[in-house]
C-alpha atoms as a PDB file:
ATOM      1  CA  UNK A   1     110.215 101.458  78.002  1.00  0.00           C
ATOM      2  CA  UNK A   2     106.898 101.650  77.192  1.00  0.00           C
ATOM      3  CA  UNK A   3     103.821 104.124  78.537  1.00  0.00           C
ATOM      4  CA  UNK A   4     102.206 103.237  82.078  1.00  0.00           C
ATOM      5  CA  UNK A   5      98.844 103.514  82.722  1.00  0.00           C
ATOM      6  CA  UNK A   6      97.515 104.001  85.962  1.00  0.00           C
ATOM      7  CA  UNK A   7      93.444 103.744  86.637  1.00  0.00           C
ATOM      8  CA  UNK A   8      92.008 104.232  89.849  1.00  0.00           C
ATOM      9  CA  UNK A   9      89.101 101.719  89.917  1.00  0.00           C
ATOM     10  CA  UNK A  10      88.890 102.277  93.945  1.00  0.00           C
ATOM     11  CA  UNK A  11      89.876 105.386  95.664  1.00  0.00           C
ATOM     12  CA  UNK A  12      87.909 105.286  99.026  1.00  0.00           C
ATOM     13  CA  UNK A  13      88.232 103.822 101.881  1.00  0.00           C
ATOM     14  CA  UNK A  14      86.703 100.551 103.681  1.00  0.00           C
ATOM     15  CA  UNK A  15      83.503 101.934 104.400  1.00  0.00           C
ATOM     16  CA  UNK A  16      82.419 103.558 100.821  1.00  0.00           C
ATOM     17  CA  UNK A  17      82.658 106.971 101.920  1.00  0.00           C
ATOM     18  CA  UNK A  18      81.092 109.252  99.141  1.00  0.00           C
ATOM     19  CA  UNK A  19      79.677 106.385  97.191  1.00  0.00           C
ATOM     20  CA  UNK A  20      83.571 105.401  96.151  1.00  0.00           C
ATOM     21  CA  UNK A  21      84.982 101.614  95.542  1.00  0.00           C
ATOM     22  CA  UNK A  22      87.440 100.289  97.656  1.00  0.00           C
ATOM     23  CA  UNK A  23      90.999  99.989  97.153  1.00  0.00           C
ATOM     24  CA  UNK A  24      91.731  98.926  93.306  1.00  0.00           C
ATOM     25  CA  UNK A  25      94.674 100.011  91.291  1.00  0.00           C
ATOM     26  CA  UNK A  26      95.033  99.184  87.396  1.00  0.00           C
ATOM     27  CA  UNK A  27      98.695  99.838  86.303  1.00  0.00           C
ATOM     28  CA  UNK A  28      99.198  98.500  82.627  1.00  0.00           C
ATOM     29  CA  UNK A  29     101.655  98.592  79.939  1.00  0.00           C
ATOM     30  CA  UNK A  30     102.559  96.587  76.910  1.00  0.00           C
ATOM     31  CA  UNK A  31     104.114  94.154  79.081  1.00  0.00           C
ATOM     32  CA  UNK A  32     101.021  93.285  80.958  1.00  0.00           C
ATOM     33  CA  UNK A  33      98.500  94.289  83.938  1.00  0.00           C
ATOM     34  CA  UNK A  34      98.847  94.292  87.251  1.00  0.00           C
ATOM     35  CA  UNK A  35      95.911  95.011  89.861  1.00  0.00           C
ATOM     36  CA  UNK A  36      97.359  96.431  93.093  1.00  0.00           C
ATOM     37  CA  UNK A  37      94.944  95.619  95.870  1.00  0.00           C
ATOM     38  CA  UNK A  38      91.645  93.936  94.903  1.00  0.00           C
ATOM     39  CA  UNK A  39      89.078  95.325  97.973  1.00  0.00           C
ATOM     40  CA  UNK A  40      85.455  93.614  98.553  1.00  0.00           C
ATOM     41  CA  UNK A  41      84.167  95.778  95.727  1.00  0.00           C
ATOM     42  CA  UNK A  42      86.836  95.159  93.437  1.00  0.00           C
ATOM     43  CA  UNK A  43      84.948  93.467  90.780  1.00  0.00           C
ATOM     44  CA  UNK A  44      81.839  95.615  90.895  1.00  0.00           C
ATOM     45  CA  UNK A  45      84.474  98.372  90.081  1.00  0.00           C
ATOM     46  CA  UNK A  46      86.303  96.600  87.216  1.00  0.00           C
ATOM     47  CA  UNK A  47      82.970  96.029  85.331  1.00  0.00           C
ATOM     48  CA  UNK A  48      81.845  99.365  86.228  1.00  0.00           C
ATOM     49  CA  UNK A  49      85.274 100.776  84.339  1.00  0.00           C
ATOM     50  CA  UNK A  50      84.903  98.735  81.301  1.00  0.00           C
ATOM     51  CA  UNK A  51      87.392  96.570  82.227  1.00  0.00           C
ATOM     52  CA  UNK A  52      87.963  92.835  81.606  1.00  0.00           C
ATOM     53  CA  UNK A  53      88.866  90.792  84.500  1.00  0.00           C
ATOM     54  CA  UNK A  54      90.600  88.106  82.435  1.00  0.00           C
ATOM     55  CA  UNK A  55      93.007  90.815  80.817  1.00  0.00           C
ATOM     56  CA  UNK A  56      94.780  91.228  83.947  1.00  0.00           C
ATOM     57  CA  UNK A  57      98.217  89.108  84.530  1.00  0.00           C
ATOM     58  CA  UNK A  58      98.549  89.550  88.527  1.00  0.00           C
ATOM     59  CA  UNK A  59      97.104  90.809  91.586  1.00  0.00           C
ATOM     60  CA  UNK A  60      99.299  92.238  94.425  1.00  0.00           C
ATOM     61  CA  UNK A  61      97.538  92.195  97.973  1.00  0.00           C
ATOM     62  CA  UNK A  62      99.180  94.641 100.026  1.00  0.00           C
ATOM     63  CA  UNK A  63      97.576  93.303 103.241  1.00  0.00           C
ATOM     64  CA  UNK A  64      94.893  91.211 105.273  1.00  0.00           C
ATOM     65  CA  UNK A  65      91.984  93.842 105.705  1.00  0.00           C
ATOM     66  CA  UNK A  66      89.095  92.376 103.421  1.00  0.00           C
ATOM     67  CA  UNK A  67      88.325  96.102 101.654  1.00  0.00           C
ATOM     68  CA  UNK A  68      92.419  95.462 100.449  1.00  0.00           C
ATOM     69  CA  UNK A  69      91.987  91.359  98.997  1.00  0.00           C
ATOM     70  CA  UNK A  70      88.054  90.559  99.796  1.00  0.00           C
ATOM     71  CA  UNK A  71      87.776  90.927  96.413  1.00  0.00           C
ATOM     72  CA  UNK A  72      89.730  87.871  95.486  1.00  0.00           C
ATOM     73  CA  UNK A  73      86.822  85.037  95.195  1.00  0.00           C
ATOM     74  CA  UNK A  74      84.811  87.018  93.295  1.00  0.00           C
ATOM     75  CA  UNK A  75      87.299  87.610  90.828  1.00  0.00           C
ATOM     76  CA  UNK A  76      88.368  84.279  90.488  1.00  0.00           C
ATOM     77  CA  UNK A  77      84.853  82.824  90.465  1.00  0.00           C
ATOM     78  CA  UNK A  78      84.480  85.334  87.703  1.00  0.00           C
ATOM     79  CA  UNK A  79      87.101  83.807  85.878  1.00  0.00           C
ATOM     80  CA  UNK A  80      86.317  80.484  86.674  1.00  0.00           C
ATOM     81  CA  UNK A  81      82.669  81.323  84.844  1.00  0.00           C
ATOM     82  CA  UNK A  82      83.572  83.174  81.890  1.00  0.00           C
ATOM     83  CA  UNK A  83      86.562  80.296  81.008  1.00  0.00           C
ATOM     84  CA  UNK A  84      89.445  82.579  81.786  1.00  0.00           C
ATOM     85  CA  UNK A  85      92.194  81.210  79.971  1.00  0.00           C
ATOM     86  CA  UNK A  86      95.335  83.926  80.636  1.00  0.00           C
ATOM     87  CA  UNK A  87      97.447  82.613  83.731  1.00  0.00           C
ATOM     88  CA  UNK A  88      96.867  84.314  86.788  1.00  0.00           C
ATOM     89  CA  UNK A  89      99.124  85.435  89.597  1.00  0.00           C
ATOM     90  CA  UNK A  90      98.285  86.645  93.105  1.00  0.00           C
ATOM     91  CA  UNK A  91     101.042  87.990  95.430  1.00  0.00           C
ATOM     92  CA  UNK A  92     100.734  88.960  98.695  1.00  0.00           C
ATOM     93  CA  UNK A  93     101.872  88.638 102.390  1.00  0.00           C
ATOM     94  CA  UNK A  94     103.182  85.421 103.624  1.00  0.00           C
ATOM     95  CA  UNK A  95      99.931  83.265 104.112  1.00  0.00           C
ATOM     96  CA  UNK A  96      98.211  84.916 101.051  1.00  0.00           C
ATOM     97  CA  UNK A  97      97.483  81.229  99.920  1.00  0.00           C
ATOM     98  CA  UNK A  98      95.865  80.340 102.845  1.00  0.00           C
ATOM     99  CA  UNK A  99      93.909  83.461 103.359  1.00  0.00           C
ATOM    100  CA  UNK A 100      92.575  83.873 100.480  1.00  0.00           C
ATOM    101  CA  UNK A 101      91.432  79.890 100.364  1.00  0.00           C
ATOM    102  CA  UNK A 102      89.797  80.557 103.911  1.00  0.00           C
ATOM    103  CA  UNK A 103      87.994  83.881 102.717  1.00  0.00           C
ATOM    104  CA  UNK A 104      86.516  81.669  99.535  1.00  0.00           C
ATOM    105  CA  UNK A 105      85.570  78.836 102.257  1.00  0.00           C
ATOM    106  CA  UNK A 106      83.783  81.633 104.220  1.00  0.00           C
ATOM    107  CA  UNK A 107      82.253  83.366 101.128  1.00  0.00           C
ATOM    108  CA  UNK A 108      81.645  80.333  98.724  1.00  0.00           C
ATOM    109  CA  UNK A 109      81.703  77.042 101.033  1.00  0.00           C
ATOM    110  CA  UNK A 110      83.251  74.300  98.927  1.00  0.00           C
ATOM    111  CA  UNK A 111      84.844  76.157  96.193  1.00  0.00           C
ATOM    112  CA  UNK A 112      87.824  77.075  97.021  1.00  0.00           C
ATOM    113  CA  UNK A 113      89.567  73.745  95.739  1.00  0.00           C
ATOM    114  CA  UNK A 114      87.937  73.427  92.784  1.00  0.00           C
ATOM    115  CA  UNK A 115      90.478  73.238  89.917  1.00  0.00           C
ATOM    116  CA  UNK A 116      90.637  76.074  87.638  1.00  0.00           C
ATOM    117  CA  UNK A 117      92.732  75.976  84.623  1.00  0.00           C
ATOM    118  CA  UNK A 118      94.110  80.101  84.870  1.00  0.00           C
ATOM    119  CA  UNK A 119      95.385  79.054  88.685  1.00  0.00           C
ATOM    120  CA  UNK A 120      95.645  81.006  90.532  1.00  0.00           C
ATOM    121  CA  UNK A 121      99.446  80.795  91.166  1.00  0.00           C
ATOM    122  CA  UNK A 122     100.627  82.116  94.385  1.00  0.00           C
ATOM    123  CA  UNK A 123     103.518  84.129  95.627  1.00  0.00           C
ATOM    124  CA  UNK A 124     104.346  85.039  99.014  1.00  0.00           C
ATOM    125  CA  UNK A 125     106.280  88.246  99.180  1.00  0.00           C
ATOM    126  CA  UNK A 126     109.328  88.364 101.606  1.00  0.00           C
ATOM    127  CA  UNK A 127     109.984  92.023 102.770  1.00  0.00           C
ATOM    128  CA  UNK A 128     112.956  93.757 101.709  1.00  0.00           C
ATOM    129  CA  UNK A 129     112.690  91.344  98.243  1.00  0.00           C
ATOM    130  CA  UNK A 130     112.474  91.419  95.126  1.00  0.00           C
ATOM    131  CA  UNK A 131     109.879  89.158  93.527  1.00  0.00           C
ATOM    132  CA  UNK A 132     108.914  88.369  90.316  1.00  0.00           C
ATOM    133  CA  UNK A 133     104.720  88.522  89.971  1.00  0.00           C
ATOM    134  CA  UNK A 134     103.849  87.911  86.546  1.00  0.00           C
ATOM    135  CA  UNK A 135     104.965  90.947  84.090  1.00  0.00           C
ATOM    136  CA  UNK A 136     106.255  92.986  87.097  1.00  0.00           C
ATOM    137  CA  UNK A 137     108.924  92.877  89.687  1.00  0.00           C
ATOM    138  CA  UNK A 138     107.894  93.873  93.481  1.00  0.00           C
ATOM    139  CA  UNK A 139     109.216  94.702  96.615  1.00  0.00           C
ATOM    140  CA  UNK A 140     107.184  94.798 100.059  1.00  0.00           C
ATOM    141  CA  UNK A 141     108.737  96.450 102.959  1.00  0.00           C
ATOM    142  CA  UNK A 142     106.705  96.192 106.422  1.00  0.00           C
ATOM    143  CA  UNK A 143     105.010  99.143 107.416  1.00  0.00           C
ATOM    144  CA  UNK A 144     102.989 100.530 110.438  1.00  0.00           C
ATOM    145  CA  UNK A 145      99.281  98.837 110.321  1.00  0.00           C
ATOM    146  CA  UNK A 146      96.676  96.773 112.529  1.00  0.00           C
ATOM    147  CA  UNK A 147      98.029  93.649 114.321  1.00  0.00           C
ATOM    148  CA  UNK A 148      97.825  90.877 112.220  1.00  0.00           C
ATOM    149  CA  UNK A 149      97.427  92.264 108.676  1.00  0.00           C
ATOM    150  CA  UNK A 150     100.542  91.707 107.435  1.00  0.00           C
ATOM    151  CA  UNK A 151     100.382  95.113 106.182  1.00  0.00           C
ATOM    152  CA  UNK A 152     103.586  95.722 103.587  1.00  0.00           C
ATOM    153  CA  UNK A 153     103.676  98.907 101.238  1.00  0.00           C
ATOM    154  CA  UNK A 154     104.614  97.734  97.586  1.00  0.00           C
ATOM    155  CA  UNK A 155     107.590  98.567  94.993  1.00  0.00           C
ATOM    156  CA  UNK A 156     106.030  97.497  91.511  1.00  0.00           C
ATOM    157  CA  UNK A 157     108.384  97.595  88.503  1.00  0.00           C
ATOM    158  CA  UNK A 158     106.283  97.402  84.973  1.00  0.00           C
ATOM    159  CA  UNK A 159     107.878  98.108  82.118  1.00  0.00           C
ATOM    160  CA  UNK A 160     110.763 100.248  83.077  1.00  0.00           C
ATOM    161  CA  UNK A 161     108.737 102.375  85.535  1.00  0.00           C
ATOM    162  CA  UNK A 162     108.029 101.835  89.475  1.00  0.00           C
ATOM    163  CA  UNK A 163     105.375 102.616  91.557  1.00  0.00           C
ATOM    164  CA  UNK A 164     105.564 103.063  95.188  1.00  0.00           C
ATOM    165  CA  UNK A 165     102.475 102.622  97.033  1.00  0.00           C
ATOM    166  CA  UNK A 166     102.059 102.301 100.502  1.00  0.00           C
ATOM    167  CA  UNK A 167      99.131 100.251 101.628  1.00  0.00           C
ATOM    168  CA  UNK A 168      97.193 101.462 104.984  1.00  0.00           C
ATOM    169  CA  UNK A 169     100.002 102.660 107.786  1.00  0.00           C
ATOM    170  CA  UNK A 170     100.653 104.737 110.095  1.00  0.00           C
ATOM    171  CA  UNK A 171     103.654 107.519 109.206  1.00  0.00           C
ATOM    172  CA  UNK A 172     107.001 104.996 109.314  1.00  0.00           C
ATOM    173  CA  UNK A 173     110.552 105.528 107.730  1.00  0.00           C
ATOM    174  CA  UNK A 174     109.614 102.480 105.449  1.00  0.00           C
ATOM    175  CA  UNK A 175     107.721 105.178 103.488  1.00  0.00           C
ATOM    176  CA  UNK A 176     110.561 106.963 102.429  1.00  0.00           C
ATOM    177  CA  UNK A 177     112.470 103.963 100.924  1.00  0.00           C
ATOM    178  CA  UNK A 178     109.003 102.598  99.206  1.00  0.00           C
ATOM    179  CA  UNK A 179     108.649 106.271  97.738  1.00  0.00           C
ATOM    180  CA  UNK A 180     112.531 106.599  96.725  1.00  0.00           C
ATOM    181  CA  UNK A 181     112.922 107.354  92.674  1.00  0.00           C
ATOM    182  CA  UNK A 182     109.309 106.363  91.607  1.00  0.00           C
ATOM    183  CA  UNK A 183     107.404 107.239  88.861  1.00  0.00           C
ATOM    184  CA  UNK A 184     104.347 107.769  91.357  1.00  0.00           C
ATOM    185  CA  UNK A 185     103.699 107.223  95.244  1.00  0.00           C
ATOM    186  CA  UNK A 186     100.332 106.078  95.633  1.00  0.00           C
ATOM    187  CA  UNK A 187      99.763 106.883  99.577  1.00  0.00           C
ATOM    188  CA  UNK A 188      96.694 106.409 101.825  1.00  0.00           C
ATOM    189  CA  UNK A 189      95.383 109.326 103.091  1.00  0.00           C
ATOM    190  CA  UNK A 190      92.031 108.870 105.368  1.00  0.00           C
ATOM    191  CA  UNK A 191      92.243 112.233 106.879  1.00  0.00           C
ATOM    192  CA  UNK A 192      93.042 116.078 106.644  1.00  0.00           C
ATOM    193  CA  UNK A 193      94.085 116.542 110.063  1.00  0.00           C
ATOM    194  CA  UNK A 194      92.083 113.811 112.124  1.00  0.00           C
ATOM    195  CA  UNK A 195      94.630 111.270 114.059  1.00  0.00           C
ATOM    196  CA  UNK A 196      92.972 108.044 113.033  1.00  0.00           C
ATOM    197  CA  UNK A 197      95.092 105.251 114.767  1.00  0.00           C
ATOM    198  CA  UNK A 198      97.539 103.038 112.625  1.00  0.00           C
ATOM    199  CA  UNK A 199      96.544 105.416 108.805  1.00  0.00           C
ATOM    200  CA  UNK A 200      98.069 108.486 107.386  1.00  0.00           C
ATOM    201  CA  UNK A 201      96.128 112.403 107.067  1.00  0.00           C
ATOM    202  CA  UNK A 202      97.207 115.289 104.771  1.00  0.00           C
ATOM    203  CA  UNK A 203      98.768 116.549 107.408  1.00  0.00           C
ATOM    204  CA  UNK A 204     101.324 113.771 108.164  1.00  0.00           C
ATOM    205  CA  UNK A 205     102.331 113.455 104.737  1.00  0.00           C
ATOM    206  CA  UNK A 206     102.948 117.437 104.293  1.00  0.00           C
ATOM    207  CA  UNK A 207     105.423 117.272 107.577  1.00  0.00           C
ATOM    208  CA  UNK A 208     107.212 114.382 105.592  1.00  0.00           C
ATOM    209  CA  UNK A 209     106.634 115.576 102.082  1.00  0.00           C
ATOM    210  CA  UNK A 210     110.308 116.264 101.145  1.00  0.00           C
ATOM    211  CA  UNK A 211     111.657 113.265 101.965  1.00  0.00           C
ATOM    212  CA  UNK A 212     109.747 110.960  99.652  1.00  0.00           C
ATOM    213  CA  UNK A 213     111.448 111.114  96.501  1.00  0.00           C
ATOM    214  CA  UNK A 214     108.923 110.502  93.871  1.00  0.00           C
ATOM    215  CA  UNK A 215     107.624 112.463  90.728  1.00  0.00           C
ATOM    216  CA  UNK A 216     104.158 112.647  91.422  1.00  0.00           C
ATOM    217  CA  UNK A 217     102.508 112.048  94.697  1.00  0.00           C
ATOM    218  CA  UNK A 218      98.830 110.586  94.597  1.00  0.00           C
ATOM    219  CA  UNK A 219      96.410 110.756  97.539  1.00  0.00           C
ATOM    220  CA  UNK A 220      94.003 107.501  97.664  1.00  0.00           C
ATOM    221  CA  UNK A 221      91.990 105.539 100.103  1.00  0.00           C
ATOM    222  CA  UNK A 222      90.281 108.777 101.341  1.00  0.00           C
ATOM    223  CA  UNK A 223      87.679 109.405 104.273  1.00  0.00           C
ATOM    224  CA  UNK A 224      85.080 111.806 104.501  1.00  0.00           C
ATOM    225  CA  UNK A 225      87.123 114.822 105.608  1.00  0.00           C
ATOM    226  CA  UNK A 226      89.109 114.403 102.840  1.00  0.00           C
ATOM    227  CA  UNK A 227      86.242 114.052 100.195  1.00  0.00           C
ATOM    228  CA  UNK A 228      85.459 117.378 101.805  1.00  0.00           C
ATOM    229  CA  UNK A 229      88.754 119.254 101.609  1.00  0.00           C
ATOM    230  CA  UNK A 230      89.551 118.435  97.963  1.00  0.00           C
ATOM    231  CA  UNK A 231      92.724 119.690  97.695  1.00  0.00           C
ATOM    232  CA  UNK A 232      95.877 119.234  99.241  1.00  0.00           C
ATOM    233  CA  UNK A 233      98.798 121.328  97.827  1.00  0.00           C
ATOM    234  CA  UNK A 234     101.285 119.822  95.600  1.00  0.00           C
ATOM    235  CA  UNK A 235      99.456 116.204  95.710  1.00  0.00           C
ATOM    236  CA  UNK A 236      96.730 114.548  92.864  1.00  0.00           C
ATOM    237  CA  UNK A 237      94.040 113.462  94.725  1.00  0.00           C
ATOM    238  CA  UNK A 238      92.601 109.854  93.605  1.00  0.00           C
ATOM    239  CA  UNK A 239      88.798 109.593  92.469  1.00  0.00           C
ATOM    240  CA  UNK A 240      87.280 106.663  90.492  1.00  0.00           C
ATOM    241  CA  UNK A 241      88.113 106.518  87.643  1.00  0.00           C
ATOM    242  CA  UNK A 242      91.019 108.488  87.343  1.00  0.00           C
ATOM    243  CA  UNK A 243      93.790 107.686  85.268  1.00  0.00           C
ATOM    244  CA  UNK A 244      97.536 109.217  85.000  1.00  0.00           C
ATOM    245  CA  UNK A 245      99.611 108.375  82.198  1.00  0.00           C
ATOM    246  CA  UNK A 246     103.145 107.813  82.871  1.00  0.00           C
ATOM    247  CA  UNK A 247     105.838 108.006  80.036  1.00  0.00           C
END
């Protein structure tokens, strides 16, 4: 089992609240990398960070809102330009294939069928699961989120360790099994106390805290009364360009 490394290249939420990217998670090992979510400003983050796109193995979309897999074209027209090489995996909901190939039609009219020798190579992820996505294993269990999203949390396996992270959603049950033994639960968090239909505030997740089993809870996709508050007690609280280390 070898050390994870987890880098929070996005930490805010759709809207860039407090200058922050949008939601982009770098877990790596020796094994490989795997980028959970890839949001609109995804690859503006990356470079920002230092950190080569073609180095990374997989992407895993946890759902249909563009500041969670608008990032997508750009990353492969990145690769497509700089003669990526590595193979390339993207995971997502059922329909990832086709979404992303209509957000490139939107974005970049014509492109999205040119051939590219990296892929992408796609796989749908069937809740309740197990799927192997490049150098990782992961689960997606259906959680609480805006009509036709598709909106799963994620189990990732890399290298002996597993990350829960639960996408956007509302409070559900599903949380509790997605959080269950993990290294780390990455959970959104747009709010301190403000009811913001269909996400997840401080104050939610402190009423539930005890039932999600997980050694370290991290606090991500945050709003501005959350970039305000700063703290919340017995949670990390994401900012770009964090990283946590996980042995």
């Amino acid at each position: 089992m070898s050390t994870l490394r987890l880098q929070f290249l996005g930490s805010g939420d759709a809207f860039g609240s407090g200058g922050r990217f949008q939601a982009c998670i770098l877990a790596s090992a020796d094994t490989g990398r795997v980028l959970i979510d890839c949001g609109a400003s995804s690859l503006v983050a990356l470079k920002h960070a230092g950190v080569e796109p073609s180095t990374i193995d997989a992407v895993v979309v946890s759902h249909f809102h563009g500041d969670h897999f608008g990032g997508i074209p750009f990353f492969l027209l990145d690769g497509q330009l700089t003669k990526r090489e590595r193979a390339l995996v993207i995971a997502g909901p059922p329909g990832i294939d086709t979404r992303v190939r209509a957000a490139f039609d939107a974005l970049f009219p014509g492109s999205a069928e040119t051939p590219r020798s990296f892929g992408p190579r796609y796989v749908e992820l069937e809740a309740g699961r197990v799927a192997d996505v490049g150098p990782a294993r992961v689960t997606a269990l259906a959680v609480r989120h805006t009509a036709g999203t598709e909106a799963h949390g994620l189990r990732v396996e890399l290298s002996g360790h597993v990350i829960g992270y639960s996408g956007d959603t509302a409070w559900t049950d599903a949380l509790v099994e997605i959080a269950a033994h993990t290294d780390a639960f990455i959970c959104e968090c747009l709010s301190m106390s403000k009811e913001i239909p269909l996400h997840l505030n401080a104050a939610a997740i402190a009423q539930h805290r005890r039932s999600l089993d997980t050694r370290r809870l991290i606090l991500t996709h945050l709003g501005p009364e959350m970039l305000k508050a700063g703290h919340v007690p017995g949670a990390t609280i994401a900012y770009d360009g964090l990283v946590v280390t996980i042995e």
